[in-house]
C-alpha atoms as a PDB file:
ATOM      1  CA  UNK A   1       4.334  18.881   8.108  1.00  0.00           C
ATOM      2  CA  UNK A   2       1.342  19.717   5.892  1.00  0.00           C
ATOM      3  CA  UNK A   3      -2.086  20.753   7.685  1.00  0.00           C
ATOM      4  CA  UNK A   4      -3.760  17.813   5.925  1.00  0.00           C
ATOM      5  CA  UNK A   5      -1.274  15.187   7.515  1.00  0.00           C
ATOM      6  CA  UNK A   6      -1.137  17.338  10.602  1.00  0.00           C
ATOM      7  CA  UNK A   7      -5.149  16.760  10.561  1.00  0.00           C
ATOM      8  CA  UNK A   8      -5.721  13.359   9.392  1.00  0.00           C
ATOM      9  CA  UNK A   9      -2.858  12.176  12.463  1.00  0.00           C
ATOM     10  CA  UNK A  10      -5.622  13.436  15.169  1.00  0.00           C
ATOM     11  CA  UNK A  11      -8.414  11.611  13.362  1.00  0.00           C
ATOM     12  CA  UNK A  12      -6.475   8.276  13.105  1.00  0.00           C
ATOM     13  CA  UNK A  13      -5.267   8.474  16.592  1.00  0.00           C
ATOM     14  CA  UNK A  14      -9.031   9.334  17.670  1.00  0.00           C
ATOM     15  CA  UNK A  15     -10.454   6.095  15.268  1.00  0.00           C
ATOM     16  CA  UNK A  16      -7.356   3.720  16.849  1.00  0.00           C
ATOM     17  CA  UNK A  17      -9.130   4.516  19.467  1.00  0.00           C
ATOM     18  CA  UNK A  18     -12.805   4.270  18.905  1.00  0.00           C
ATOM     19  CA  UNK A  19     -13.173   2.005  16.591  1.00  0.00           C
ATOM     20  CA  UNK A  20     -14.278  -2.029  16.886  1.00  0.00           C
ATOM     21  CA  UNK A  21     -11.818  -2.610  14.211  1.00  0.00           C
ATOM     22  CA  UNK A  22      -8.257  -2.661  15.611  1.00  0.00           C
ATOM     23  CA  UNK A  23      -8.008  -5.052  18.898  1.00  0.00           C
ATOM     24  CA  UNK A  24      -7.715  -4.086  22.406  1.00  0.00           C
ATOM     25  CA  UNK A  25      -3.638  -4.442  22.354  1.00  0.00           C
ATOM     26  CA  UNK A  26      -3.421  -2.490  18.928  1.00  0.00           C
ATOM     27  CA  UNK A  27      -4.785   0.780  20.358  1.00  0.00           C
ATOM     28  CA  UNK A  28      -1.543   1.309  22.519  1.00  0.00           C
ATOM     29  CA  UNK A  29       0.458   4.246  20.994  1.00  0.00           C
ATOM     30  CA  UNK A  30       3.049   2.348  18.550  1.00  0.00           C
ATOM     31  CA  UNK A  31       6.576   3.299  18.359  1.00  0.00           C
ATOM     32  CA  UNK A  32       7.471   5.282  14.752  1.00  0.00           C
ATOM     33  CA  UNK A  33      11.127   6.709  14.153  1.00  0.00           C
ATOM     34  CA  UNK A  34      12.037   6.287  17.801  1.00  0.00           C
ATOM     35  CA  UNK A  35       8.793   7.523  19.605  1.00  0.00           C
ATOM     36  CA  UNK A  36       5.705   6.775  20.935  1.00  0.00           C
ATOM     37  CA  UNK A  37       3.107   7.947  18.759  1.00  0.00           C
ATOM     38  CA  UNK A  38      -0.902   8.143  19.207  1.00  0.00           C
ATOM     39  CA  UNK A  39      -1.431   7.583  15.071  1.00  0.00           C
ATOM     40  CA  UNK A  40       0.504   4.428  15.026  1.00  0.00           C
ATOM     41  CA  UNK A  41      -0.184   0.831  15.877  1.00  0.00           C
ATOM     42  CA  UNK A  42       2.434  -1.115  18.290  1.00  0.00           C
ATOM     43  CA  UNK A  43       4.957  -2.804  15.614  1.00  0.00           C
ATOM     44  CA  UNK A  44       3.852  -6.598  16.621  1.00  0.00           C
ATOM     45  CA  UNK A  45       0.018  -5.343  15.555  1.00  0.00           C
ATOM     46  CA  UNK A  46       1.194  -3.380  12.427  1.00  0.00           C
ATOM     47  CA  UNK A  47      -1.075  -6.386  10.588  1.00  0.00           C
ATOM     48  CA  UNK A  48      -4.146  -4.395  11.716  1.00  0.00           C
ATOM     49  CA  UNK A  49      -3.286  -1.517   9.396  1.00  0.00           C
ATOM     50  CA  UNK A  50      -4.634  -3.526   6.367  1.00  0.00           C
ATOM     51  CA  UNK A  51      -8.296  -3.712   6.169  1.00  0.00           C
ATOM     52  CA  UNK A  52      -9.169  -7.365   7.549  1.00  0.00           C
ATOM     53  CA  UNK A  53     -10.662  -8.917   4.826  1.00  0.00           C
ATOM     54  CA  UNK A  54      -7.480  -8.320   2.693  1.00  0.00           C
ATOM     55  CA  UNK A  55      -4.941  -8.933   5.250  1.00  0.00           C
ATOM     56  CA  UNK A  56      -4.049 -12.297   4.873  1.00  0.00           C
ATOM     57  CA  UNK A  57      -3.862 -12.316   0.812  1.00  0.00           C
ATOM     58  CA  UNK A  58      -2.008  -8.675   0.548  1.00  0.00           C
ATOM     59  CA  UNK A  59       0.817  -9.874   3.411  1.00  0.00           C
ATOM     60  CA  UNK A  60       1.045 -13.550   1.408  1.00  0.00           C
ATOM     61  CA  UNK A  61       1.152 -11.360  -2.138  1.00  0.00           C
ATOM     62  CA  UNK A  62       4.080  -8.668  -0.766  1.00  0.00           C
ATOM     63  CA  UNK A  63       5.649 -11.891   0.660  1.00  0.00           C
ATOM     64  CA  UNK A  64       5.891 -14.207  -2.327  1.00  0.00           C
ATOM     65  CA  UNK A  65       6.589 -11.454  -4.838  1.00  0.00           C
ATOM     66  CA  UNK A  66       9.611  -9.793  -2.565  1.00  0.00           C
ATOM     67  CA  UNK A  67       7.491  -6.571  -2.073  1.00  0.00           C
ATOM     68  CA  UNK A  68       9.421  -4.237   0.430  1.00  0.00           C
ATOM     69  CA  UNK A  69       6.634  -2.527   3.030  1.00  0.00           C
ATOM     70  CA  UNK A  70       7.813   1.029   3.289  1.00  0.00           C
ATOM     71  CA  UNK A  71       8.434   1.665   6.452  1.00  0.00           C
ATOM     72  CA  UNK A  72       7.054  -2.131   7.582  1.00  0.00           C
ATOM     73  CA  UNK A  73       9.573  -4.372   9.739  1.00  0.00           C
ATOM     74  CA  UNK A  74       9.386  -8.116   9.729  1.00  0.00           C
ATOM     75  CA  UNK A  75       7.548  -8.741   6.904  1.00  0.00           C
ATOM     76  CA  UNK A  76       4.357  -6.485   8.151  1.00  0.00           C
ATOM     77  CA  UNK A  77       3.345  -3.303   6.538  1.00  0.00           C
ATOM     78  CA  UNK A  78       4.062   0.557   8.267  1.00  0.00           C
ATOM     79  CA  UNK A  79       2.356   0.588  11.791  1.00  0.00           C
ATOM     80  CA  UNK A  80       1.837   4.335  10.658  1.00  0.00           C
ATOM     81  CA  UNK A  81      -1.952   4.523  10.321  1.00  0.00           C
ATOM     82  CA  UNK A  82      -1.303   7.864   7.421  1.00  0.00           C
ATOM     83  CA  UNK A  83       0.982   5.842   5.399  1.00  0.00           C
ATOM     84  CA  UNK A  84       0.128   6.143   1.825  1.00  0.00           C
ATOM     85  CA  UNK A  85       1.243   2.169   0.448  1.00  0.00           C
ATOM     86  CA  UNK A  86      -0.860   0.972   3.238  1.00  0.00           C
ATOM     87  CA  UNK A  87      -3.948   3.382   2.402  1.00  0.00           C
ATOM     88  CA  UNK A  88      -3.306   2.285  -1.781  1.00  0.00           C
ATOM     89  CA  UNK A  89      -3.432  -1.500  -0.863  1.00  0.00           C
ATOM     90  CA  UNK A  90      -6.480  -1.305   1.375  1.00  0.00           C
ATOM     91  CA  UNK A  91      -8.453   1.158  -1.182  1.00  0.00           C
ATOM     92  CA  UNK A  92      -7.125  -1.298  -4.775  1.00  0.00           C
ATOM     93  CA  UNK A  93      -6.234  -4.417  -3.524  1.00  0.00           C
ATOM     94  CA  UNK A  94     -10.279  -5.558  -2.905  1.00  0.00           C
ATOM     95  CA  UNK A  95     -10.526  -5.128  -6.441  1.00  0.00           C
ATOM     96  CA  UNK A  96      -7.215  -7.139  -7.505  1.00  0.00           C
ATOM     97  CA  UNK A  97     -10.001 -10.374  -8.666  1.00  0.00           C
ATOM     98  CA  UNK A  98     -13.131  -7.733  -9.439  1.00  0.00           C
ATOM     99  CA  UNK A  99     -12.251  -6.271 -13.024  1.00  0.00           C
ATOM    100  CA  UNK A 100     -15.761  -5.446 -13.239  1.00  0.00           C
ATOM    101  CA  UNK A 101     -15.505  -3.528  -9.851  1.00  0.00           C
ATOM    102  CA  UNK A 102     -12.240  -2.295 -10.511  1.00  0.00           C
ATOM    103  CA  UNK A 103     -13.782  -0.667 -14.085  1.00  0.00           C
ATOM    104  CA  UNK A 104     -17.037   0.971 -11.577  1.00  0.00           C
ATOM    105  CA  UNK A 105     -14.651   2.430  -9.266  1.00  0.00           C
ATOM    106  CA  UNK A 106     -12.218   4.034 -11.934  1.00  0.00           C
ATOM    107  CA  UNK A 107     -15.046   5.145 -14.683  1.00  0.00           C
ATOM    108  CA  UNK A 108     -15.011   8.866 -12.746  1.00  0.00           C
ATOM    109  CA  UNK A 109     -11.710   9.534 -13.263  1.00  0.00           C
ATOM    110  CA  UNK A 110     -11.381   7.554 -16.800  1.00  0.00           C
ATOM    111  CA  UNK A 111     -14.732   7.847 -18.777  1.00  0.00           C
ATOM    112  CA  UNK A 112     -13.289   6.117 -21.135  1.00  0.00           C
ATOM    113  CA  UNK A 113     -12.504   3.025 -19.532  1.00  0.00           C
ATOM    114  CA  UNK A 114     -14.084  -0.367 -20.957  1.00  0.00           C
ATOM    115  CA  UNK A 115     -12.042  -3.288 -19.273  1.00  0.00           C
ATOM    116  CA  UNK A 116      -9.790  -4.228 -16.814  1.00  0.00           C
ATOM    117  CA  UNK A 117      -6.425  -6.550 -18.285  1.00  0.00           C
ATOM    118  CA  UNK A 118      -4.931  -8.530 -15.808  1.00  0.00           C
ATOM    119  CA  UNK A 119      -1.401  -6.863 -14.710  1.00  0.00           C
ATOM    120  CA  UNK A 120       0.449 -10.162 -12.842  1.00  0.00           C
ATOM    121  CA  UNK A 121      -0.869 -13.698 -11.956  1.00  0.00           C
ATOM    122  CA  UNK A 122      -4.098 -13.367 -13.532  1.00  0.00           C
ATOM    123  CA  UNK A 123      -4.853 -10.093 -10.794  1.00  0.00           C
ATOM    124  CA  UNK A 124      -6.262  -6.986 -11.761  1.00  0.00           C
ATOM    125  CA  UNK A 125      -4.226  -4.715  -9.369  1.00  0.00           C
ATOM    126  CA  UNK A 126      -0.670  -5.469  -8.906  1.00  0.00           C
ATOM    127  CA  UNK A 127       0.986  -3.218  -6.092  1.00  0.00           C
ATOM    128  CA  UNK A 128       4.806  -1.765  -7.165  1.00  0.00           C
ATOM    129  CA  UNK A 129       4.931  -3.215 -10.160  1.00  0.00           C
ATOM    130  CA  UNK A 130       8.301  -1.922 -11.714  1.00  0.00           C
ATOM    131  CA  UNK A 131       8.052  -4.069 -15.251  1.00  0.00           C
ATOM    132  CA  UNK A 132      10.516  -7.081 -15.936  1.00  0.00           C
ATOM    133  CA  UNK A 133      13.724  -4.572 -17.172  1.00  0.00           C
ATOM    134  CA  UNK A 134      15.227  -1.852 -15.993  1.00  0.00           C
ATOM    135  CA  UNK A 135      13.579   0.650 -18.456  1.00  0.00           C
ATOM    136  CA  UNK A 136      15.146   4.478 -16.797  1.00  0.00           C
ATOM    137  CA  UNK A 137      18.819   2.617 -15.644  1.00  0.00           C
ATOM    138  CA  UNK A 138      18.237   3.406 -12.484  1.00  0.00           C
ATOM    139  CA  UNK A 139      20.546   2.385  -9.442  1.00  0.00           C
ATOM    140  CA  UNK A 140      20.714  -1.875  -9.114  1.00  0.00           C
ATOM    141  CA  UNK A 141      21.547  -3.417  -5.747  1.00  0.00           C
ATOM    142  CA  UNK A 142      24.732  -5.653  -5.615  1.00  0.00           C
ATOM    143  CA  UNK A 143      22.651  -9.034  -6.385  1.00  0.00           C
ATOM    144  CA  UNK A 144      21.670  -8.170  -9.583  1.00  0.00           C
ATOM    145  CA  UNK A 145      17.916  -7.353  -8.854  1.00  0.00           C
ATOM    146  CA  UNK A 146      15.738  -3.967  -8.679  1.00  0.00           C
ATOM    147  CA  UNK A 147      13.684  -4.056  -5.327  1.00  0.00           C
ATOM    148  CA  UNK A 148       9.864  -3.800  -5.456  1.00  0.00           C
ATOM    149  CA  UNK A 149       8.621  -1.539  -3.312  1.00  0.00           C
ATOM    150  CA  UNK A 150      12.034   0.489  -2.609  1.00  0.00           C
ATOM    151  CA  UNK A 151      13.915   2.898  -4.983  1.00  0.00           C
ATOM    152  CA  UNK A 152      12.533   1.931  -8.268  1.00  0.00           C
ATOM    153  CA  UNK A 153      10.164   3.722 -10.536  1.00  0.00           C
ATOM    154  CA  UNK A 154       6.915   1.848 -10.619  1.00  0.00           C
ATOM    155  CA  UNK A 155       6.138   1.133 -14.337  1.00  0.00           C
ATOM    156  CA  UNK A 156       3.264  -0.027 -16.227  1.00  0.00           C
ATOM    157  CA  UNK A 157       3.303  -3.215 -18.524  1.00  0.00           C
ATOM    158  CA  UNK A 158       4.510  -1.127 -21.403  1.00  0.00           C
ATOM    159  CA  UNK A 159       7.579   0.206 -19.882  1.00  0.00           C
ATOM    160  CA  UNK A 160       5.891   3.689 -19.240  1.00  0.00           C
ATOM    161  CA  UNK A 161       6.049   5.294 -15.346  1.00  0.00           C
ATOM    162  CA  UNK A 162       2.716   5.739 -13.922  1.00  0.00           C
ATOM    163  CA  UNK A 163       1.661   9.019 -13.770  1.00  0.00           C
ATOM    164  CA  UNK A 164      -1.300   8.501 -11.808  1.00  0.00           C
ATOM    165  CA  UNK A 165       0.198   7.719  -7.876  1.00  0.00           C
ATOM    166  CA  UNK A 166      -2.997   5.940  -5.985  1.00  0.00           C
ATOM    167  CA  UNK A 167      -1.555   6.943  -2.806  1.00  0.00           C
ATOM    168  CA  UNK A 168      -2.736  10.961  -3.704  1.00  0.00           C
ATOM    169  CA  UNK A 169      -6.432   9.328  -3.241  1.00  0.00           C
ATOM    170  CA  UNK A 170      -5.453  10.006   0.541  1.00  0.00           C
END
């Protein structure tokens, strides 16, 4: 394990634990590959890992597009306070009706940047979007479909994979 994750697992055990914003049941160590750990959340509060005033949206967008949590169980996203999918939709998804916001917040690391084109339902962020075809042939499960969310190259809207991976913001 890196030194940053190594790091950042002692600070999110120590904010679990600190802060008003988990509840009282959610600071209990949660269980994570088979073990009690101090930077997780117990699985039936893994909810709490999305930033509150997102929660309810993000868990109802995953849920009606067939968005696999990594690591999540149930429906619910990783109880792994580090995990980088959860840290993405809590930093982009605020933004997913804010182009304006969205532009603000991206203008450092594209100057360039003039507007914000919805992605998917009229939203400005769309999480593991893989495009509507199967543009590198990769590996199809037995129904037919490719999985959003789990082994599939996220792709933009013009069939090219993002090269820019949110979850490095971290």
């Amino acid at each position: 394990m890196g030194e940053f994750l190594k790091d950042e697992k002692i600070k999110q055990a120590k904010f679990k634990a600190s802060s008003p914003y988990f509840s009282d049941s959610a600071r209990a160590d949660g269980i994570y590959k088979s073990r009690p750990r101090p930077f997780c959340l117990p699985l039936e509060y893994a909810e709490e890992n999305l930033f509150s005033e997102i929660r309810h949206t993000a868990l109802a967008y995953f849920d009606s597009q067939g968005i696999k949590w990594h690591d999540g169980k149930n429906g619910k996203p990783s109880n792994h306070l580090c995990d980088s999918q959860v840290c993405c939709v809590n930093f982009l998804f605020p933004f997913a009706d804010k182009p304006h916001s969205l532009v603000e917040v991206l203008r450092p690391v594209f100057p360039a940047i003039r507007e914000m084109i919805p992605i998917e339902n009229e939203q400005y962020v769309a999480c593991e979007w893989i495009g509507q075809e199967n543009y590198l042939s990769e590996k199809i499960s037995p129904n037919g479909k490719h999985t959003r969310g789990a082994n599939f190259t996220r792709m933009n809207k013009w069939g090219q994979i993002f090269i820019l991976d949110f979850s490095m913001l971290y």
